[in-house]
C-alpha atoms as a PDB file:
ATOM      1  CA  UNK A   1     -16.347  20.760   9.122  1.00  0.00           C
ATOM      2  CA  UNK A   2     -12.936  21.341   8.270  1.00  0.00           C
ATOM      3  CA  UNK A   3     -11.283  20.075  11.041  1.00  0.00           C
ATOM      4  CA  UNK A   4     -12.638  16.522   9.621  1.00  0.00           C
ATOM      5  CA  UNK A   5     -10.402  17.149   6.479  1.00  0.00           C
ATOM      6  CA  UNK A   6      -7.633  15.620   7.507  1.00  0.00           C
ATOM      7  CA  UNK A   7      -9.374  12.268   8.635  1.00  0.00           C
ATOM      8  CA  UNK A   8     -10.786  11.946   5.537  1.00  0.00           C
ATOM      9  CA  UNK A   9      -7.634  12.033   3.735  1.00  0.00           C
ATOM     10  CA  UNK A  10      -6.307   9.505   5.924  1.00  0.00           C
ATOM     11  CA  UNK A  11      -9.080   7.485   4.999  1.00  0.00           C
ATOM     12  CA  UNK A  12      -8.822   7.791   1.053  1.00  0.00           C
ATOM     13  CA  UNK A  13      -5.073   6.708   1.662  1.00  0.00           C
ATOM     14  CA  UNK A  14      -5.962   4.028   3.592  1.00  0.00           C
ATOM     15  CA  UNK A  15      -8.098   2.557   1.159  1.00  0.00           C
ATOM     16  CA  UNK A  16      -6.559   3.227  -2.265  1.00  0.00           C
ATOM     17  CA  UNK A  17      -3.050   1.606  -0.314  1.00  0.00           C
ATOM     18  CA  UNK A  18      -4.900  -1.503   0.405  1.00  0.00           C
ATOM     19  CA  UNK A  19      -6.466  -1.834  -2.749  1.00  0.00           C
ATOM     20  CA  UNK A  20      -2.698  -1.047  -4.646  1.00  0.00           C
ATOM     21  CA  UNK A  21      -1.593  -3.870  -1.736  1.00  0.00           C
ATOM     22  CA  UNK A  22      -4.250  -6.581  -3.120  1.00  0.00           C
ATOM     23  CA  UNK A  23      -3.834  -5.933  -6.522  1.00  0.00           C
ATOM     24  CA  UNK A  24      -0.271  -6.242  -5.891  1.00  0.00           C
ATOM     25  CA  UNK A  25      -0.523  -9.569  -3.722  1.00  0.00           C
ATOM     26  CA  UNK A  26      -3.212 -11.030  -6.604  1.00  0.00           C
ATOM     27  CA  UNK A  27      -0.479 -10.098  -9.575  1.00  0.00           C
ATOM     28  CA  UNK A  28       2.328 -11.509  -7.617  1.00  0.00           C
ATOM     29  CA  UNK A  29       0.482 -14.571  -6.634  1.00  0.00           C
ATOM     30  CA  UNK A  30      -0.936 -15.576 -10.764  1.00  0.00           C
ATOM     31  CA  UNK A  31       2.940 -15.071 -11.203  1.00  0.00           C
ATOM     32  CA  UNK A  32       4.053 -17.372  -9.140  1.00  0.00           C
ATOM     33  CA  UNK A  33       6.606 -15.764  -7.307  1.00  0.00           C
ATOM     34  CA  UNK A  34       7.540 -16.301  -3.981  1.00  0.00           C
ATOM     35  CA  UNK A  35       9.915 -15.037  -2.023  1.00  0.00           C
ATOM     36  CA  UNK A  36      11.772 -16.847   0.469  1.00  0.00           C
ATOM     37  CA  UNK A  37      11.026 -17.837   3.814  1.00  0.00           C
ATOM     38  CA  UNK A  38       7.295 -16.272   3.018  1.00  0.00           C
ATOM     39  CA  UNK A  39       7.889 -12.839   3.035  1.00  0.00           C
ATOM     40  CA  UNK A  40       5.982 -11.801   0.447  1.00  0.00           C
ATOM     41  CA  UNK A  41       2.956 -10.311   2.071  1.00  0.00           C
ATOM     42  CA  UNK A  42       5.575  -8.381   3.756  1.00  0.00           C
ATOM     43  CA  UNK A  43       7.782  -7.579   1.011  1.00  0.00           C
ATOM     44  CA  UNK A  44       4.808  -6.198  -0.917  1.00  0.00           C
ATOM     45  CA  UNK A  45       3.429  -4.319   2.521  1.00  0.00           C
ATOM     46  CA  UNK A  46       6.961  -2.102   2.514  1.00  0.00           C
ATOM     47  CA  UNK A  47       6.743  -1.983  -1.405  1.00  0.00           C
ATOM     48  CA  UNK A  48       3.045   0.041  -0.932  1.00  0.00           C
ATOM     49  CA  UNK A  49       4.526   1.779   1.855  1.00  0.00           C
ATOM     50  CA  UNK A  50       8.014   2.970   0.703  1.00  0.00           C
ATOM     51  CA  UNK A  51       6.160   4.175  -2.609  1.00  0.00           C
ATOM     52  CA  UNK A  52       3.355   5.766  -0.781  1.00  0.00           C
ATOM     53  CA  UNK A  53       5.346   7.749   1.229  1.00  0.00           C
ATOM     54  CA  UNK A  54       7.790   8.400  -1.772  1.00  0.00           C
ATOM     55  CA  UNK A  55       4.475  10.587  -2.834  1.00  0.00           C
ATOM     56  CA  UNK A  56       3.964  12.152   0.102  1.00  0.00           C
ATOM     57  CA  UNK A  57       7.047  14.011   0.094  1.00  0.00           C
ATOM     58  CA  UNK A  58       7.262  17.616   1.029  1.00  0.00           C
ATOM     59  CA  UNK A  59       4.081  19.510   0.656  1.00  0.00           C
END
């Protein structure tokens, strides 16, 4: 079953990201900050992303 390996690591990462991402959006929502012209969700999205693959790196 090894060639499922990989799928399942996708699928950890997939889940931890969104749960960092909704944490994220709850925190910056209690805040109150915004950013402008509503692009916070996506602002936050890149945030996850850029940091995610920031651990990635070069294994």
């Amino acid at each position: 079953m090894k060639f499922l390996r990989p799928i399942w690591v996708a699928l950890r990462a997939a889940v931890l990201a969104t749960a960092v991402f909704w944490v994220g959006l709850i925190i910056v929502d209690k805040s109150g900050w915004h950013a402008p012209l509503g692009a916070t969700e996506p602002l936050l999205f890149f945030v996850v992303f850029f940091l995610g693959m920031l651990m990635v790196g070069k294994g």
